[in-house]
PDB file of N, CA and C in Angstrom:
ATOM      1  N   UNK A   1      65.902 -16.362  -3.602  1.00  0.00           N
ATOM      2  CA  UNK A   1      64.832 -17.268  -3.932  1.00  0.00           C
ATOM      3  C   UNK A   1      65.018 -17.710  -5.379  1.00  0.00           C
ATOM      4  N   UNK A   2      65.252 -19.560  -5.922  1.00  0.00           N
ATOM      5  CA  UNK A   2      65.425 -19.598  -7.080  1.00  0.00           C
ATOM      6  C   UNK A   2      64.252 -18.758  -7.837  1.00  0.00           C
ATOM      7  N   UNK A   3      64.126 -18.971  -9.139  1.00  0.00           N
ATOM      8  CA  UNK A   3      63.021 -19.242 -10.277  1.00  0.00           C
ATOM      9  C   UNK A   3      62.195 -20.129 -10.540  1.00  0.00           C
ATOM     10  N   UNK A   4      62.721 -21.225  -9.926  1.00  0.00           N
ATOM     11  CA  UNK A   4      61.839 -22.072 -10.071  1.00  0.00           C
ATOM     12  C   UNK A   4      60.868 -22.817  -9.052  1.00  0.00           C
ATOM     13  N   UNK A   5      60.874 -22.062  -8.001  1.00  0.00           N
ATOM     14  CA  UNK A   5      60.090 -22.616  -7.058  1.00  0.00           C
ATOM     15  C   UNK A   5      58.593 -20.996  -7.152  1.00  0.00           C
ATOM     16  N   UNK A   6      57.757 -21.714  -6.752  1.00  0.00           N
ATOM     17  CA  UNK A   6      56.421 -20.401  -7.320  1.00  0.00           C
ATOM     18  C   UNK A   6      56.393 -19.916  -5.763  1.00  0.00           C
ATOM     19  N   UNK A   7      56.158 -18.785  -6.247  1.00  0.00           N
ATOM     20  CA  UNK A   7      55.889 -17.770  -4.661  1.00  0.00           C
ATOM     21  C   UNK A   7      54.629 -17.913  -4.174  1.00  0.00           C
ATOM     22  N   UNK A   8      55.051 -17.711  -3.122  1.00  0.00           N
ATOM     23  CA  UNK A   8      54.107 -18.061  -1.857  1.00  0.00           C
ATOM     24  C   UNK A   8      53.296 -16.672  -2.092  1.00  0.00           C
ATOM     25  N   UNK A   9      51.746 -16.615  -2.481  1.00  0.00           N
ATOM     26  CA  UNK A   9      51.088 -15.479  -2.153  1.00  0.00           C
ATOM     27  C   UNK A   9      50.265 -15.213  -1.025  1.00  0.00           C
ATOM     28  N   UNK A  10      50.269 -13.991  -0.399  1.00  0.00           N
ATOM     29  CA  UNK A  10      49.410 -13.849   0.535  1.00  0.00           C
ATOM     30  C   UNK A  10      48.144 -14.623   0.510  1.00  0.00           C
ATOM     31  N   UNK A  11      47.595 -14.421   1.675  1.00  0.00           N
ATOM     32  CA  UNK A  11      46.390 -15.280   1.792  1.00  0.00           C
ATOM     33  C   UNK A  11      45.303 -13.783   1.986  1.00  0.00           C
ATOM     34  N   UNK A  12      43.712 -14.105   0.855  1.00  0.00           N
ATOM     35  CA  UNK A  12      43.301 -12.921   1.191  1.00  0.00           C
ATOM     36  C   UNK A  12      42.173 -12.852   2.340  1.00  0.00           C
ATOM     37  N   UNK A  13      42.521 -11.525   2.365  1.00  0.00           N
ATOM     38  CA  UNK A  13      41.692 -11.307   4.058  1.00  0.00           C
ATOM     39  C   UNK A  13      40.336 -11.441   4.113  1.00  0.00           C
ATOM     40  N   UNK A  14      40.104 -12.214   5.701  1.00  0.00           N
ATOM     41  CA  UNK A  14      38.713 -12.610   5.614  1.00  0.00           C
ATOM     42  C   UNK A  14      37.576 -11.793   5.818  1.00  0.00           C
ATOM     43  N   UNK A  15      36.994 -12.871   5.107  1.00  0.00           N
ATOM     44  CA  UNK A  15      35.979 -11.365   4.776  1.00  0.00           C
ATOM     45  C   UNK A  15      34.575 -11.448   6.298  1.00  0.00           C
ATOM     46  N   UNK A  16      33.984  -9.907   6.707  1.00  0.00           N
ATOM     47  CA  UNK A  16      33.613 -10.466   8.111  1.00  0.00           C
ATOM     48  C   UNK A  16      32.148 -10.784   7.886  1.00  0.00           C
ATOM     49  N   UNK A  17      31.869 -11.233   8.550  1.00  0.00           N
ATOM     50  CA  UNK A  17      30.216 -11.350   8.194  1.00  0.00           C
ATOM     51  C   UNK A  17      29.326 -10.231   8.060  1.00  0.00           C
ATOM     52  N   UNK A  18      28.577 -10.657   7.603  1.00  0.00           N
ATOM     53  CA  UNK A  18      27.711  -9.459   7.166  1.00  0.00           C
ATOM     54  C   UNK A  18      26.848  -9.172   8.073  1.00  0.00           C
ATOM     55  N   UNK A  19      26.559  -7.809   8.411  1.00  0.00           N
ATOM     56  CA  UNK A  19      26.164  -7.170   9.514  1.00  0.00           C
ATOM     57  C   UNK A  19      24.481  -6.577   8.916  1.00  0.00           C
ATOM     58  N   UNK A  20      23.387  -6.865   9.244  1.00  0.00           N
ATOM     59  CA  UNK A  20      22.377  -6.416   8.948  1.00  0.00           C
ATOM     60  C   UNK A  20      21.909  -4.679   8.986  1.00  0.00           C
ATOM     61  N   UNK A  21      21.859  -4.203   7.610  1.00  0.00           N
ATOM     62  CA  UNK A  21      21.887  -2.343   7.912  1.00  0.00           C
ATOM     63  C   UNK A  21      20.764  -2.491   8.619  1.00  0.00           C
ATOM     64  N   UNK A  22      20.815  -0.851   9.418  1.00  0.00           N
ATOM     65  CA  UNK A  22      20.116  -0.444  10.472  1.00  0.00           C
ATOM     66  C   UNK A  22      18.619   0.314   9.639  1.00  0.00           C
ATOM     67  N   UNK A  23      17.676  -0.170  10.314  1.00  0.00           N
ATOM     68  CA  UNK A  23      16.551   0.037   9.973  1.00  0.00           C
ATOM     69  C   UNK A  23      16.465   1.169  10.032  1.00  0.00           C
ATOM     70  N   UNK A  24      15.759   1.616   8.498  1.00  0.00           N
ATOM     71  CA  UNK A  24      15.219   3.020   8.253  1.00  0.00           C
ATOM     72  C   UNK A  24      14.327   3.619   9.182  1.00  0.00           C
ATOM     73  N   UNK A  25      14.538   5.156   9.638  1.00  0.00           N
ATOM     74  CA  UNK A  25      13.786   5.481   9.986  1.00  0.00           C
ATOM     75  C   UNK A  25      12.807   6.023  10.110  1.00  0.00           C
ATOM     76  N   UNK A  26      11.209   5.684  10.569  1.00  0.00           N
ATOM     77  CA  UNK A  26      10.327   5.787  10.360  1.00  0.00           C
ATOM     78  C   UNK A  26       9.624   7.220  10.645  1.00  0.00           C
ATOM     79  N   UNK A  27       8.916   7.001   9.720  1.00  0.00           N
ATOM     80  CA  UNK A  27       7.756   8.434   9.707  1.00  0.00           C
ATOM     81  C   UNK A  27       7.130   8.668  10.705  1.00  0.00           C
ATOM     82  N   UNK A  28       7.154  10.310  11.206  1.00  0.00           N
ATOM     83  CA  UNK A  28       6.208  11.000  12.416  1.00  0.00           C
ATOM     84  C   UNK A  28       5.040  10.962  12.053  1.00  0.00           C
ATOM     85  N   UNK A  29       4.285  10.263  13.111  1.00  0.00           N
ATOM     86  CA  UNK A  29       2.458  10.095  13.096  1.00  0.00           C
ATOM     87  C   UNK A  29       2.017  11.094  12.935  1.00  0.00           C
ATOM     88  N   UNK A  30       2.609  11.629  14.172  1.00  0.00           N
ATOM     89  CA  UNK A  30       1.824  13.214  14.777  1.00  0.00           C
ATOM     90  C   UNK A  30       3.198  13.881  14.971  1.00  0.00           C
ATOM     91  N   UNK A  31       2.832  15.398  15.004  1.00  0.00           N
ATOM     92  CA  UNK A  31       4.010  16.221  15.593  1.00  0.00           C
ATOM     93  C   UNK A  31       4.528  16.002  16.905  1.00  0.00           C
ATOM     94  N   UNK A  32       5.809  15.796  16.826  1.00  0.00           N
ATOM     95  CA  UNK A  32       6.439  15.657  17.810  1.00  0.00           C
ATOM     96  C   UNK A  32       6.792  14.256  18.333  1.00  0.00           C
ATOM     97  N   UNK A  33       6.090  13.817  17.667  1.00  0.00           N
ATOM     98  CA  UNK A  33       6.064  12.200  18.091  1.00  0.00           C
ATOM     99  C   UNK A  33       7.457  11.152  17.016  1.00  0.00           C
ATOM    100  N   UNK A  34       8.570  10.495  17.819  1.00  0.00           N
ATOM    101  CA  UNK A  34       9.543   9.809  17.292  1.00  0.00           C
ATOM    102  C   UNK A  34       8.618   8.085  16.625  1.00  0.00           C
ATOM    103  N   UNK A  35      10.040   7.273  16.102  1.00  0.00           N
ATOM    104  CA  UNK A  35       9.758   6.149  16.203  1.00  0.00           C
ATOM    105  C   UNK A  35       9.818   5.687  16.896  1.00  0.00           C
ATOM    106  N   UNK A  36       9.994   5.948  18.089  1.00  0.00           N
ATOM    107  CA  UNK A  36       9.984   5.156  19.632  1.00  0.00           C
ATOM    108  C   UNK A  36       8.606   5.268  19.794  1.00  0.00           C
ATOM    109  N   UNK A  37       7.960   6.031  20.079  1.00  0.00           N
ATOM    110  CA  UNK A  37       6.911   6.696  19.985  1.00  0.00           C
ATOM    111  C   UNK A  37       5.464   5.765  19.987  1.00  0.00           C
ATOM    112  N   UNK A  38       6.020   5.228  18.664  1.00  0.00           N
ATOM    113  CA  UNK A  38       5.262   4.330  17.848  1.00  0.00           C
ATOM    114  C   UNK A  38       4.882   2.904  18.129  1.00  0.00           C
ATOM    115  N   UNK A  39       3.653   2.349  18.535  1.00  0.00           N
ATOM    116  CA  UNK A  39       3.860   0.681  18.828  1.00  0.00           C
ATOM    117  C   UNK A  39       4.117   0.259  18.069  1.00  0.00           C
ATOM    118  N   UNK A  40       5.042  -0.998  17.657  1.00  0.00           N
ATOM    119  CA  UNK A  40       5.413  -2.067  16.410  1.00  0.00           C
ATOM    120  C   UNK A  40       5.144  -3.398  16.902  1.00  0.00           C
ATOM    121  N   UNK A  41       5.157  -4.025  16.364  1.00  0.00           N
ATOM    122  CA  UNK A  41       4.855  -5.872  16.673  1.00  0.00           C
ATOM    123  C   UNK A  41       6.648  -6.428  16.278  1.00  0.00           C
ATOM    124  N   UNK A  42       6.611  -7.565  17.275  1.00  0.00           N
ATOM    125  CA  UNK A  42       8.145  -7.912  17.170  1.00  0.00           C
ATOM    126  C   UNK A  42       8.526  -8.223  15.602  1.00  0.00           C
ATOM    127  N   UNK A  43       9.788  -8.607  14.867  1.00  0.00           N
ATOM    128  CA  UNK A  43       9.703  -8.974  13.420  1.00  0.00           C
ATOM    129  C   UNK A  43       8.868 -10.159  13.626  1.00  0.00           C
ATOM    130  N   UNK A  44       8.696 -10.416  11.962  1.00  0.00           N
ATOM    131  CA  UNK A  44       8.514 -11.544  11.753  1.00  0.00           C
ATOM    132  C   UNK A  44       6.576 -12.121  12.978  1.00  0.00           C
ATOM    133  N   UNK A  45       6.742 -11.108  13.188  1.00  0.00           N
ATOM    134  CA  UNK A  45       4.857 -11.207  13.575  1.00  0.00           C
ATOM    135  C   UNK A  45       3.988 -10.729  12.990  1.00  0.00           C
ATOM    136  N   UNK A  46       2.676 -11.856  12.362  1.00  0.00           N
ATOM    137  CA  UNK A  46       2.140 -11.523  11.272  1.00  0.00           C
ATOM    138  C   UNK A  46       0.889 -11.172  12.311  1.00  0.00           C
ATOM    139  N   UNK A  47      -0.173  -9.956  12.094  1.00  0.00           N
ATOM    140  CA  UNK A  47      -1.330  -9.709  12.444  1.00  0.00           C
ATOM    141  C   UNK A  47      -2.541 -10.359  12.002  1.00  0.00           C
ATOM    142  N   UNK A  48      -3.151 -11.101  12.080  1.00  0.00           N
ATOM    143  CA  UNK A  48      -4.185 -11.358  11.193  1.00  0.00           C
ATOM    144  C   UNK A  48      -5.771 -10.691  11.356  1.00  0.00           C
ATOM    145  N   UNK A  49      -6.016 -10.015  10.582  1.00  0.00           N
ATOM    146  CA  UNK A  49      -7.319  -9.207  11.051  1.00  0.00           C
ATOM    147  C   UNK A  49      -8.603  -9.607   9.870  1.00  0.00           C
ATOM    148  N   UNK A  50      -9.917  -9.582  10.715  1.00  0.00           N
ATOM    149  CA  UNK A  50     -11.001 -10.118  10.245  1.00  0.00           C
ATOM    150  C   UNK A  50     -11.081  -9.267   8.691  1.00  0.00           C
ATOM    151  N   UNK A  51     -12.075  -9.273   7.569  1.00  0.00           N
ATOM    152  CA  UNK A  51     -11.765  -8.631   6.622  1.00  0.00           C
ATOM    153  C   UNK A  51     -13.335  -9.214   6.003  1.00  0.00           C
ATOM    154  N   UNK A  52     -14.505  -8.262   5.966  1.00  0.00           N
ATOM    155  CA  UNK A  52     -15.937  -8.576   5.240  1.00  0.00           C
ATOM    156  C   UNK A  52     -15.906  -8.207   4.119  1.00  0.00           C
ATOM    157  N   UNK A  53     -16.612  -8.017   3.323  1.00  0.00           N
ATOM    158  CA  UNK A  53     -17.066  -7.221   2.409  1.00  0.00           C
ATOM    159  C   UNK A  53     -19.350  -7.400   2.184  1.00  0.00           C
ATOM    160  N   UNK A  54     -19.969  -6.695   2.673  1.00  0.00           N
ATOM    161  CA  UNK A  54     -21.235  -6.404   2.590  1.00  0.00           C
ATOM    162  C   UNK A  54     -21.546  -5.948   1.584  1.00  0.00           C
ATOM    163  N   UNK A  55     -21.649  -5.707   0.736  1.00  0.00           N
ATOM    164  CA  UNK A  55     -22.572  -5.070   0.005  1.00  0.00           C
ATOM    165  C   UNK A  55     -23.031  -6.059  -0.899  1.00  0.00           C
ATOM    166  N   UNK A  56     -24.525  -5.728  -1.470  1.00  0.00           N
ATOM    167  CA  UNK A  56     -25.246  -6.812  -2.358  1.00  0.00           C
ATOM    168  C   UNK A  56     -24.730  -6.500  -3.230  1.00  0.00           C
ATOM    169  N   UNK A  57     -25.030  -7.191  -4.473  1.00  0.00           N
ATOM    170  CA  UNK A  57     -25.240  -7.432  -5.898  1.00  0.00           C
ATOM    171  C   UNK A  57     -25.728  -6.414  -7.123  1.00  0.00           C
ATOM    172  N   UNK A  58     -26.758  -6.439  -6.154  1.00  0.00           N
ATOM    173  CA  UNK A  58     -28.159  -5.221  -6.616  1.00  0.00           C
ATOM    174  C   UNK A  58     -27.757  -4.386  -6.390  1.00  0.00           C
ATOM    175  N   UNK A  59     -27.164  -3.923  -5.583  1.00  0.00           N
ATOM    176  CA  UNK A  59     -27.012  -2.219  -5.117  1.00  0.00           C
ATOM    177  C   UNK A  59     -25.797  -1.764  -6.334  1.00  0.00           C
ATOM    178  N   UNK A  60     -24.514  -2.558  -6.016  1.00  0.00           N
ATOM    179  CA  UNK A  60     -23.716  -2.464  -7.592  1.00  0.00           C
ATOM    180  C   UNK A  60     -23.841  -2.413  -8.559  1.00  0.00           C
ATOM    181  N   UNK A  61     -25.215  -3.587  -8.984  1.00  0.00           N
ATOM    182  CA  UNK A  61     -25.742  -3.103 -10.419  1.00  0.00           C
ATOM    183  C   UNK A  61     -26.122  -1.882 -10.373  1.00  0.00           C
ATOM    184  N   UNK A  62     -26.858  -1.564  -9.513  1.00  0.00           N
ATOM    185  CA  UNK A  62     -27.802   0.080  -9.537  1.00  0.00           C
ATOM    186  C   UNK A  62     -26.778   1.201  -9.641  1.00  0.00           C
ATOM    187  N   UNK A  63     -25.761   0.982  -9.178  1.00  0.00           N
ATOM    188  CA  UNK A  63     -24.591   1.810  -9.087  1.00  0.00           C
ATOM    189  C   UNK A  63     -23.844   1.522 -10.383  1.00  0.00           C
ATOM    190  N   UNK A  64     -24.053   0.660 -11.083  1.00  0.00           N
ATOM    191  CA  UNK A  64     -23.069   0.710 -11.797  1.00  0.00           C
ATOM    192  C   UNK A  64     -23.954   0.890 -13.320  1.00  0.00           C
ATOM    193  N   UNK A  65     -25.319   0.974 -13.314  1.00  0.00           N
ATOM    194  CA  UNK A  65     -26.240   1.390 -14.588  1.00  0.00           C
ATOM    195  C   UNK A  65     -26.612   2.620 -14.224  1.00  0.00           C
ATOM    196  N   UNK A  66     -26.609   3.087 -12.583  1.00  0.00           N
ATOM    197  CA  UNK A  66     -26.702   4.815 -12.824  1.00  0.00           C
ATOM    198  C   UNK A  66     -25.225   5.458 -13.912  1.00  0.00           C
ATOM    199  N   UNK A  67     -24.150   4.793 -13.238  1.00  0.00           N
ATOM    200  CA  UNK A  67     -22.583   5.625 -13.653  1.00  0.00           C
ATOM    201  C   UNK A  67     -22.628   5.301 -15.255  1.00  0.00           C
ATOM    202  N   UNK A  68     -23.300   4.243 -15.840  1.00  0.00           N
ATOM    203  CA  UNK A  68     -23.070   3.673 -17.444  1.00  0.00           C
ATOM    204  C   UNK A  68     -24.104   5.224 -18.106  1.00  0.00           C
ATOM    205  N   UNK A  69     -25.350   4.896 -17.379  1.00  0.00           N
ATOM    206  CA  UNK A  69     -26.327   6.274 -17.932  1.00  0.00           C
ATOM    207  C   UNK A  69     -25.997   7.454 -18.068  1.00  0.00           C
ATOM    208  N   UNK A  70     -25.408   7.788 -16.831  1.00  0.00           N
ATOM    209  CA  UNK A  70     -24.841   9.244 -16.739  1.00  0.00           C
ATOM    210  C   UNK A  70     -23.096  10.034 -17.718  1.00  0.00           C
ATOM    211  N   UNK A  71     -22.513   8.584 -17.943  1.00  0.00           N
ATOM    212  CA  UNK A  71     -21.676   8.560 -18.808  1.00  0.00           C
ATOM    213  C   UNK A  71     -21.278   9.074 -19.760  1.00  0.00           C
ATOM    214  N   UNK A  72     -22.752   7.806 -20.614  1.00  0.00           N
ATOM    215  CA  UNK A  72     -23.168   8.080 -21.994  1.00  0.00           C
ATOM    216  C   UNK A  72     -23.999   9.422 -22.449  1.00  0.00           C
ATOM    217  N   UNK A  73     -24.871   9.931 -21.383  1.00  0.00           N
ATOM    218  CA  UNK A  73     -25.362  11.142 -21.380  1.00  0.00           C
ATOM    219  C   UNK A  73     -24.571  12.190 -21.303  1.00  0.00           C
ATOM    220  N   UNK A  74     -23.740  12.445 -20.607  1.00  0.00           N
ATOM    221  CA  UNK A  74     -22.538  13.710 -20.685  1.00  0.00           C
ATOM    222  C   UNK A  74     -21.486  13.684 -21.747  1.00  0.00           C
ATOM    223  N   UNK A  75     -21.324  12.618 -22.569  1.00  0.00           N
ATOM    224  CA  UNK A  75     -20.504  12.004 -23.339  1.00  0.00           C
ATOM    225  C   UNK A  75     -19.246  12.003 -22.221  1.00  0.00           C
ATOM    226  N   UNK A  76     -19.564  11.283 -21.173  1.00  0.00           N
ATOM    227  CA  UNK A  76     -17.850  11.230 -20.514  1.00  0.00           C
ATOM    228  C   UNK A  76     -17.418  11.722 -19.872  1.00  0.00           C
ATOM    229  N   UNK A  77     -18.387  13.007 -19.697  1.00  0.00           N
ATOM    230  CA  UNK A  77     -17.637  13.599 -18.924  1.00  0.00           C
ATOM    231  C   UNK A  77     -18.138  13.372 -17.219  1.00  0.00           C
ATOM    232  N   UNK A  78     -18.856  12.485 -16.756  1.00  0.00           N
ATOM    233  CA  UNK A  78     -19.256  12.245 -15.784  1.00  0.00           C
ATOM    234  C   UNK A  78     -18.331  11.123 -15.345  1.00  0.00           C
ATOM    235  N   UNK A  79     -17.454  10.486 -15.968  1.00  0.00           N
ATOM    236  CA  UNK A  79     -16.216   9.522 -15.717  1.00  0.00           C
ATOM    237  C   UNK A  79     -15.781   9.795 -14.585  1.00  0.00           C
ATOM    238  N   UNK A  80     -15.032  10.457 -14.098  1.00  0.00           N
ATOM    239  CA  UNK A  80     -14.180  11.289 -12.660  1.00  0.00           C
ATOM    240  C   UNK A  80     -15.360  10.165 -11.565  1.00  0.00           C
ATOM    241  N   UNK A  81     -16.498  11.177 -11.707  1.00  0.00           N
ATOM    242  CA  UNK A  81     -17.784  11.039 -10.505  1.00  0.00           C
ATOM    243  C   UNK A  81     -18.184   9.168 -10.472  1.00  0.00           C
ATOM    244  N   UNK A  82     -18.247   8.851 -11.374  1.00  0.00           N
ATOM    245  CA  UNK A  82     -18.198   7.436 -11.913  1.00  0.00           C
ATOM    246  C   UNK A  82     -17.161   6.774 -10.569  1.00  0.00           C
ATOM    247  N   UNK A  83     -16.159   7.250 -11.328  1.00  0.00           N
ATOM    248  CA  UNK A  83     -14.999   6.366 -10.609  1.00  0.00           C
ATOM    249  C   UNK A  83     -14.935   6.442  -9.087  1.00  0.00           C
ATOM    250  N   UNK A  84     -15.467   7.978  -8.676  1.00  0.00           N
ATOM    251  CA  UNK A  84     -15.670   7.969  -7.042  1.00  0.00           C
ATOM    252  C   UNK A  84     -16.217   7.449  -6.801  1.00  0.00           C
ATOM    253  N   UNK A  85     -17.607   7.418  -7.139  1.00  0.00           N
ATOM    254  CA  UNK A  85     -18.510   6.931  -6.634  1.00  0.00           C
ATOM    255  C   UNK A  85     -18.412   5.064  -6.120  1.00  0.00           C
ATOM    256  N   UNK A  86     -18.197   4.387  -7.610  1.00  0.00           N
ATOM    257  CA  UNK A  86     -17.157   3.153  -7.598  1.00  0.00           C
ATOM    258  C   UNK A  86     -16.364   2.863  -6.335  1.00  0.00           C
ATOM    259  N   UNK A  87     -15.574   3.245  -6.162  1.00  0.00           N
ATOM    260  CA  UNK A  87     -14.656   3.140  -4.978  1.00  0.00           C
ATOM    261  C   UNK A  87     -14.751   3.611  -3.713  1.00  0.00           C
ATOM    262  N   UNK A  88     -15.765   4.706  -3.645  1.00  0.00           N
ATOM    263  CA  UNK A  88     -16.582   5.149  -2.474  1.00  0.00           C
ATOM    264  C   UNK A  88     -17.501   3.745  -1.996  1.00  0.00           C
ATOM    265  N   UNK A  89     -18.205   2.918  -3.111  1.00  0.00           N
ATOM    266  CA  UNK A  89     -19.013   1.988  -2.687  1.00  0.00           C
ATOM    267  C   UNK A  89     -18.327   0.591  -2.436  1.00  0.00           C
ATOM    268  N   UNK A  90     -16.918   0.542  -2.835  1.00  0.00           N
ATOM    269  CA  UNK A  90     -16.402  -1.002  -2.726  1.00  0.00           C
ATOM    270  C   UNK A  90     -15.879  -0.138  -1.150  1.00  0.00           C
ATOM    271  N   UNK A  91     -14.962   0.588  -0.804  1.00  0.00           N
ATOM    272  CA  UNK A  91     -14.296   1.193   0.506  1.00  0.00           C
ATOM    273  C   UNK A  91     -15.634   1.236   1.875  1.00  0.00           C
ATOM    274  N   UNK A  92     -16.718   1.522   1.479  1.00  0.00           N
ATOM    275  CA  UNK A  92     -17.489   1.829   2.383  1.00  0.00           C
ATOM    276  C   UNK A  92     -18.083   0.327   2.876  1.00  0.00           C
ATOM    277  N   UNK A  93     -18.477  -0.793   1.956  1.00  0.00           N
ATOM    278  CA  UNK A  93     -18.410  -1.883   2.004  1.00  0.00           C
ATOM    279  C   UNK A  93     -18.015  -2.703   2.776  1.00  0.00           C
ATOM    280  N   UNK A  94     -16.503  -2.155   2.413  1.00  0.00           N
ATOM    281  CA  UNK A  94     -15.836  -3.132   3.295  1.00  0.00           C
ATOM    282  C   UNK A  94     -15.164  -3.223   4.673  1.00  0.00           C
ATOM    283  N   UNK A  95     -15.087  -4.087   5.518  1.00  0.00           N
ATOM    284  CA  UNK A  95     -14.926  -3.891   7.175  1.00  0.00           C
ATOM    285  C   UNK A  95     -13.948  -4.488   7.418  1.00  0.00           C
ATOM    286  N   UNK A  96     -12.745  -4.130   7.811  1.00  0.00           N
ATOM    287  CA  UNK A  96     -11.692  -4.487   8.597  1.00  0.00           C
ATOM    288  C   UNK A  96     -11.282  -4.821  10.094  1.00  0.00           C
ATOM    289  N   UNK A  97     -11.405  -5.589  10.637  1.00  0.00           N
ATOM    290  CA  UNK A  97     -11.354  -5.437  11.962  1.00  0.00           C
ATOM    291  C   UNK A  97     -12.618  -4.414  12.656  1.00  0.00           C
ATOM    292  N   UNK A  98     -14.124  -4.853  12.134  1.00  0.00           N
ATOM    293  CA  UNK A  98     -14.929  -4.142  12.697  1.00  0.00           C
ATOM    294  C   UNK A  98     -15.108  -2.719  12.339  1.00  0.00           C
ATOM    295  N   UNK A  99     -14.062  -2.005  11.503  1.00  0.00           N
ATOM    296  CA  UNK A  99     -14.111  -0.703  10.951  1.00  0.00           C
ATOM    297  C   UNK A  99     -14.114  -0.454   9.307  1.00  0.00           C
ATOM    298  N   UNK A 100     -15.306   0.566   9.458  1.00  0.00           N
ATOM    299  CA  UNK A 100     -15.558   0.780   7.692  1.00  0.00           C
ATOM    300  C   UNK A 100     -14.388   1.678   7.254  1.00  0.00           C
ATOM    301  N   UNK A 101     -13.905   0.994   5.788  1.00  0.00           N
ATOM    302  CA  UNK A 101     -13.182   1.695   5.220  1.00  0.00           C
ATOM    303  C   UNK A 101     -13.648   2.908   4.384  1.00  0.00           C
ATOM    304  N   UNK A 102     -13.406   3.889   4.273  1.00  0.00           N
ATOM    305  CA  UNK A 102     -13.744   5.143   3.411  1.00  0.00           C
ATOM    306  C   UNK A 102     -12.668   5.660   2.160  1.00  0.00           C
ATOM    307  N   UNK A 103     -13.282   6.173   1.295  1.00  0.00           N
ATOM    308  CA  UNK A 103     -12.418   6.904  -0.021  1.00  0.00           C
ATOM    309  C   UNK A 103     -12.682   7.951  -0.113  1.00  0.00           C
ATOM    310  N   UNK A 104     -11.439   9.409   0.145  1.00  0.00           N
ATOM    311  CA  UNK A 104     -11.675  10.304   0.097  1.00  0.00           C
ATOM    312  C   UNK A 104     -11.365  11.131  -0.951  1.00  0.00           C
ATOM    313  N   UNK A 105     -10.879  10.819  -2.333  1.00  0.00           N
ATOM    314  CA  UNK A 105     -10.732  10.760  -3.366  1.00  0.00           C
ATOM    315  C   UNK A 105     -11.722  11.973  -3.705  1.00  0.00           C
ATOM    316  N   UNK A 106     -11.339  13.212  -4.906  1.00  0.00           N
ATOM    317  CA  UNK A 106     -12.901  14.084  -5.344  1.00  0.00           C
ATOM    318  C   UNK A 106     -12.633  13.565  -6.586  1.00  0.00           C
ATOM    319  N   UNK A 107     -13.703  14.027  -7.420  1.00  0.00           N
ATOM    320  CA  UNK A 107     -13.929  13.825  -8.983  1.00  0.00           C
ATOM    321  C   UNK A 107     -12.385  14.272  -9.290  1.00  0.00           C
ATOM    322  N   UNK A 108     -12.014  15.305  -8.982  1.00  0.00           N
ATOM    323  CA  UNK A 108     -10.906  16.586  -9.518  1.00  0.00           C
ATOM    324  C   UNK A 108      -9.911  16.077  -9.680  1.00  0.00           C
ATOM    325  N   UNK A 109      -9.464  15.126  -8.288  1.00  0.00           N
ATOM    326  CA  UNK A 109      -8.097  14.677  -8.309  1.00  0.00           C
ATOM    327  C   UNK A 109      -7.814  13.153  -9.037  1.00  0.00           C
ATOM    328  N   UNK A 110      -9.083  12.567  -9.658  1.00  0.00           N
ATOM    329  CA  UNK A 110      -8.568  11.624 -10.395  1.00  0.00           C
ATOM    330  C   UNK A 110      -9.456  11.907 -12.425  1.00  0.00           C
ATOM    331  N   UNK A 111      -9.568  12.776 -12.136  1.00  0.00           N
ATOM    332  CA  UNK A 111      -9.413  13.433 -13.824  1.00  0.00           C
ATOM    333  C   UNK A 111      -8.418  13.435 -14.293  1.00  0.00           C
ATOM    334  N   UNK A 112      -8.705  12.962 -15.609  1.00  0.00           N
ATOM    335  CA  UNK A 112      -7.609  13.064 -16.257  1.00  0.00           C
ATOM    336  C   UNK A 112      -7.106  14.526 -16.793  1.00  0.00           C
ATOM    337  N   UNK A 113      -7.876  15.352 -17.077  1.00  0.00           N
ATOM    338  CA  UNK A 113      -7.986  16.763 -17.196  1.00  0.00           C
ATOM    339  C   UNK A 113      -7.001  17.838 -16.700  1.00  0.00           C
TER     340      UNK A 113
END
C-alpha cells in the first residue's frame, strides 16, 4: 500500500437502540403479597380524583389564636402540639375521593428536641 493514498478505516459499530430498563420493583403491601399482586393503571393513565377542602375560616382562626396563646405562655414550648394540631386540622379537612384524610404525627416526633 503506497503512502500516499489514506487508509481506509473501519466503520464504527452500530450502535443498537436503546432498550427501556426494566421497572423497579415494587414494594409489598401486605405480607406475602408480590407486585403482581398489586392493581396498577396502564402507563401513562392519569386518575383524576375529586379533592374538597371544608373547613371554615373561623374555626382556623380559633385554632390558630388558641396555638399563638398557648405558645407565648409556655415560652415555646407548646410548638410540637401547635404544629399537630395545625396539620391534624388542614388533614382532617380535607376529602379525597369522599375520604377524610388524617395526621398521625405526635408532638414527640416532630420536636425539635
Amino acid at each position: 500500500m503506497p503512502l500516499d493514498e489514506p487508509m481506509a478505516r473501519p466503520a464504527p459499530p452500530r450502535a443498537s437502540p436503546r432498550q427501556a430498563p426494566p421497572p423497579p420493583p415494587q414494594p409489598d403491601v401486605a405480607a406475602g403479597a408480590t407486585s403482581h399482586d398489586i392493581p396498577r393503571l396502564p402507563p401513562g393513565v392519569v386518575l383524576s380524583l375529586p379533592v374538597s377542602f371544608t373547613a371554615r375560616p373561623a374555626d382556623y382562626a380559633r385554632l390558630w389564636l388558641r396555638n399563638l396563646i398557648l405558645v407565648l405562655v409556655t415560652a415555646g414550648l407548646y410548638l410540637p402540639w401547635a404544629r399537630v394540631s395545625t396539620q391534624r386540622f388542614f388533614m382532617r379537612h380535607t376529602h379525597v375521593a369522599g375520604h377524610r384524610l388524617d395526621y398521625h404525627a405526635t408532638a414527640a416526633s416532630v420536636s425539635p428536641l
